[in-house]
C-alpha atoms as a PDB file:
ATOM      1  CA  UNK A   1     310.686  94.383  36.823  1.00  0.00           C
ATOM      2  CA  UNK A   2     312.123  97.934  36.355  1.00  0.00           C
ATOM      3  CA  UNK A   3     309.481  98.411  32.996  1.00  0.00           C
ATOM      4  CA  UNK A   4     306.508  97.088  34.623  1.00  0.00           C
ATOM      5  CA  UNK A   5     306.788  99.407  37.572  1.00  0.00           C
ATOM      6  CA  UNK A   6     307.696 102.150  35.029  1.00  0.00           C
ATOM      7  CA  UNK A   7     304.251 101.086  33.065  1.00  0.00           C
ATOM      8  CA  UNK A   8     302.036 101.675  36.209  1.00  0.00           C
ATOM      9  CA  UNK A   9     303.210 104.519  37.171  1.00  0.00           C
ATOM     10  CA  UNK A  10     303.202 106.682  34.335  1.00  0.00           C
ATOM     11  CA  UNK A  11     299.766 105.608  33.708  1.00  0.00           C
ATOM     12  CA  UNK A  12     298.425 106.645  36.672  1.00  0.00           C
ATOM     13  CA  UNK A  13     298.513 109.981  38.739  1.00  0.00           C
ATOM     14  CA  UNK A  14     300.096 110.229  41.944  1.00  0.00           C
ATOM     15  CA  UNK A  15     297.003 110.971  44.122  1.00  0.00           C
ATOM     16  CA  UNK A  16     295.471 107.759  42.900  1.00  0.00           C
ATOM     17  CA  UNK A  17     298.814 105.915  43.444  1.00  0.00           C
ATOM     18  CA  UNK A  18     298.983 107.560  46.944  1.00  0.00           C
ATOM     19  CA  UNK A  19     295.376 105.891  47.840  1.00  0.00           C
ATOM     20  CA  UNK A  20     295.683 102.544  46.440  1.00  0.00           C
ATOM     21  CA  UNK A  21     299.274 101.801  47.390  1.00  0.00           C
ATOM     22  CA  UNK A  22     298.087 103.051  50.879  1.00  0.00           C
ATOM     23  CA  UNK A  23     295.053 100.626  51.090  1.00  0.00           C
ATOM     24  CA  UNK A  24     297.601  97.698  49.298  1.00  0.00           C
ATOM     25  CA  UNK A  25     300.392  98.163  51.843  1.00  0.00           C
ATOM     26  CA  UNK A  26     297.980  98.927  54.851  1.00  0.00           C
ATOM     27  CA  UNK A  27     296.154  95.680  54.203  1.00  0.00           C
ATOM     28  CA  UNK A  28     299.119  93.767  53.900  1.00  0.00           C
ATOM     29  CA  UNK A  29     301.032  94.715  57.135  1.00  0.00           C
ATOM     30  CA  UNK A  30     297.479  93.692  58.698  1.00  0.00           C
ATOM     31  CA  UNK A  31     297.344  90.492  57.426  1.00  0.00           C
ATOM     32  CA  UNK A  32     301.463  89.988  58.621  1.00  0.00           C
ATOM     33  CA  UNK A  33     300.609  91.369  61.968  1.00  0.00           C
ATOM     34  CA  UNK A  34     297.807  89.140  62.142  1.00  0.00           C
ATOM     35  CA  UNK A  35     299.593  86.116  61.431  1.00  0.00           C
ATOM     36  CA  UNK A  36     302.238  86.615  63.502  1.00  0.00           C
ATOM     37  CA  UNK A  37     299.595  86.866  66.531  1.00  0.00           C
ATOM     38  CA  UNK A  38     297.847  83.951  65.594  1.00  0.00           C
ATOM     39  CA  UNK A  39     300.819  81.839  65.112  1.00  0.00           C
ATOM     40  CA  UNK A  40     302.683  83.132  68.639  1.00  0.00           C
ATOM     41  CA  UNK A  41     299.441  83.575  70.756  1.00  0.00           C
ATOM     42  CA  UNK A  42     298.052  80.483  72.627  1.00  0.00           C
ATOM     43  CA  UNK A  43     295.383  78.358  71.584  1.00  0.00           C
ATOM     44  CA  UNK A  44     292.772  79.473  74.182  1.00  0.00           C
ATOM     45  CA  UNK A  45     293.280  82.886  73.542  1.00  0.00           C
ATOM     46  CA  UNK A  46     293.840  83.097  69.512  1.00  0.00           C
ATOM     47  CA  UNK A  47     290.004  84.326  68.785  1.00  0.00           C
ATOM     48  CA  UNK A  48     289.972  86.788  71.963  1.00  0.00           C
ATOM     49  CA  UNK A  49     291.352  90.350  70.600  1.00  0.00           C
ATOM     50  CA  UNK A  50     290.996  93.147  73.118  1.00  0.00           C
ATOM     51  CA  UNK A  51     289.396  96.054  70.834  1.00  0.00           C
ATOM     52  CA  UNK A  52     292.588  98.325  71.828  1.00  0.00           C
ATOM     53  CA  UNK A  53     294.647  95.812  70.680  1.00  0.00           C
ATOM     54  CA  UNK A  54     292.417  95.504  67.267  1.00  0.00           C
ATOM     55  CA  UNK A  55     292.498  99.427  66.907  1.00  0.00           C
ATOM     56  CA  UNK A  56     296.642  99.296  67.810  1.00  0.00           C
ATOM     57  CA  UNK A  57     297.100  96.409  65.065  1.00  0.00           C
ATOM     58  CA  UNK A  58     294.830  98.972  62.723  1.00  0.00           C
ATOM     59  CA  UNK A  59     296.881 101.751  63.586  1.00  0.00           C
ATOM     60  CA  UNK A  60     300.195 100.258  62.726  1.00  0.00           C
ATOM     61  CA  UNK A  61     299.300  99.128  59.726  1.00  0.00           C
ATOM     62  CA  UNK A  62     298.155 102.273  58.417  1.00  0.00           C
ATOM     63  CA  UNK A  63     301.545 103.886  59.442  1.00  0.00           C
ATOM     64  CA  UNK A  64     303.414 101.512  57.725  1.00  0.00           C
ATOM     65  CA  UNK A  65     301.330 101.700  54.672  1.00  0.00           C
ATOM     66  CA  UNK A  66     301.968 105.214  54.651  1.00  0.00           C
ATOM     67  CA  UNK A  67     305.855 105.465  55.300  1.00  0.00           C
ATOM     68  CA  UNK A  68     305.947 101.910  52.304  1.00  0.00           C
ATOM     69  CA  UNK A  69     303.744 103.960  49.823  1.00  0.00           C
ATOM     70  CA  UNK A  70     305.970 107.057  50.796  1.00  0.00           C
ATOM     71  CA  UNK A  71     308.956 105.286  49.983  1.00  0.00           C
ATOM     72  CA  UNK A  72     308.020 103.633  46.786  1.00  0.00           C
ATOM     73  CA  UNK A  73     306.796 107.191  45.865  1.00  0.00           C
ATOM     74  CA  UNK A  74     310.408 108.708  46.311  1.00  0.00           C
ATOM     75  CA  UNK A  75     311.947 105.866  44.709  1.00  0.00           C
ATOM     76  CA  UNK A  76     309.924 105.495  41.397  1.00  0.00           C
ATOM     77  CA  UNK A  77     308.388 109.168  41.012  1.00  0.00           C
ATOM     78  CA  UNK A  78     310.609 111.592  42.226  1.00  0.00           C
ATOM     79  CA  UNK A  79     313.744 109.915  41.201  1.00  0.00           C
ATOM     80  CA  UNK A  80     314.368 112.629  38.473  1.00  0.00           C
ATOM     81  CA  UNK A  81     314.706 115.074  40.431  1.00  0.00           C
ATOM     82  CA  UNK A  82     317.488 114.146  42.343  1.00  0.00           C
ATOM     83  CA  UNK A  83     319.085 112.510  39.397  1.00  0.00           C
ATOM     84  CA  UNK A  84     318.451 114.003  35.858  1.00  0.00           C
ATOM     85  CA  UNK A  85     318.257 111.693  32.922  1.00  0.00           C
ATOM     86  CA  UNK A  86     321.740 113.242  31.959  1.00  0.00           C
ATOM     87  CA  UNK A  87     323.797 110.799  33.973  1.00  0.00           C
ATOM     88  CA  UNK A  88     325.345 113.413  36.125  1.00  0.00           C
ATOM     89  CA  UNK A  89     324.593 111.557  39.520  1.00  0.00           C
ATOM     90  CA  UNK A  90     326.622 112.367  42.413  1.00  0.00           C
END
Protein backbone atom coordinates (compact mmCIF):
# COMPACT_ATOMS: atom_id res chain seq x y z
CA UNK A 1 0.00 0.00 0.00
CA UNK A 2 2.93 2.20 1.22
CA UNK A 3 4.42 2.20 -2.82
CA UNK A 4 1.24 2.91 -4.43
CA UNK A 5 0.56 5.94 -2.32
CA UNK A 6 4.28 6.82 -2.79
CA UNK A 7 3.58 6.42 -6.81
CA UNK A 8 0.71 9.05 -6.78
CA UNK A 9 2.12 11.36 -5.02
CA UNK A 10 5.32 11.98 -6.45
CA UNK A 11 3.67 12.13 -9.71
CA UNK A 12 1.56 14.73 -9.02
CA UNK A 13 1.99 18.31 -7.48
CA UNK A 14 0.54 19.24 -4.34
CA UNK A 15 -1.94 21.93 -5.56
CA UNK A 16 -3.52 19.35 -7.78
CA UNK A 17 -3.47 16.78 -4.91
CA UNK A 18 -4.97 19.53 -2.63
CA UNK A 19 -8.10 19.89 -5.21
CA UNK A 20 -8.83 16.42 -6.05
CA UNK A 21 -8.35 14.84 -2.64
CA UNK A 22 -10.65 17.77 -1.51
CA UNK A 23 -13.46 17.00 -4.08
CA UNK A 24 -12.71 12.87 -3.28
CA UNK A 25 -13.04 13.25 0.50
CA UNK A 26 -15.80 16.05 0.31
CA UNK A 27 -17.93 13.78 -1.84
CA UNK A 28 -17.49 10.95 0.24
CA UNK A 29 -18.42 12.35 3.74
CA UNK A 30 -21.64 13.50 1.64
CA UNK A 31 -22.58 10.38 0.52
CA UNK A 32 -21.91 8.89 4.52
CA UNK A 33 -23.89 11.75 5.85
CA UNK A 34 -26.47 11.04 3.47
CA UNK A 35 -26.86 7.56 4.26
CA UNK A 36 -26.90 7.83 7.64
CA UNK A 37 -30.06 10.30 7.24
CA UNK A 38 -31.78 8.16 5.02
CA UNK A 39 -31.31 5.09 6.99
CA UNK A 40 -32.28 6.91 10.63
CA UNK A 41 -34.95 9.39 9.23
CA UNK A 42 -38.59 8.13 8.89
CA UNK A 43 -40.20 6.95 5.93
CA UNK A 44 -42.56 9.94 5.38
CA UNK A 45 -39.99 12.30 5.73
CA UNK A 46 -36.77 10.59 3.91
CA UNK A 47 -37.25 12.76 0.47
CA UNK A 48 -38.15 16.13 2.47
CA UNK A 49 -34.61 17.99 3.13
CA UNK A 50 -34.99 21.48 4.52
CA UNK A 51 -32.46 23.55 2.17
CA UNK A 52 -30.51 24.63 5.54
CA UNK A 53 -30.20 21.29 6.35
CA UNK A 54 -28.92 20.47 2.55
CA UNK A 55 -26.45 23.54 2.76
CA UNK A 56 -25.36 22.23 6.64
CA UNK A 57 -24.82 18.53 5.20
CA UNK A 58 -22.72 20.54 2.23
CA UNK A 59 -20.90 22.42 4.64
CA UNK A 60 -19.67 19.58 6.73
CA UNK A 61 -18.56 17.73 4.19
CA UNK A 62 -16.39 20.23 2.78
CA UNK A 63 -14.75 20.70 6.27
CA UNK A 64 -14.03 17.32 6.61
CA UNK A 65 -12.67 17.00 3.19
CA UNK A 66 -10.43 19.66 4.00
CA UNK A 67 -9.06 18.66 7.57
CA UNK A 68 -8.86 14.44 5.62
CA UNK A 69 -6.93 15.94 2.59
CA UNK A 70 -4.93 18.07 5.23
CA UNK A 71 -4.04 15.13 7.05
CA UNK A 72 -3.09 12.79 4.32
CA UNK A 73 -1.00 15.82 3.11
CA UNK A 74 1.10 15.89 6.44
CA UNK A 75 1.33 12.29 6.53
CA UNK A 76 2.59 11.38 2.96
CA UNK A 77 4.23 14.84 1.81
CA UNK A 78 5.68 16.51 4.53
CA UNK A 79 6.84 13.51 6.36
CA UNK A 80 10.55 14.39 5.55
CA UNK A 81 10.67 17.10 7.15
CA UNK A 82 10.01 16.07 10.43
CA UNK A 83 11.89 12.89 9.91
CA UNK A 84 14.95 12.89 7.51
CA UNK A 85 15.67 9.84 5.47
CA UNK A 86 18.72 9.40 7.90
CA UNK A 87 16.84 7.44 10.52
CA UNK A 88 17.44 9.91 13.24
CA UNK A 89 13.67 10.06 14.40
CA UNK A 90 12.96 11.17 17.78
Amino acid sequence: MDYILEKIFTNISLQTYTIIATLLFSSIFFLIIKFFMYVYSNSTDRNQNHIIIKITILLVSLIGGILAQGVVAELYFFKDWECPKTGTCI
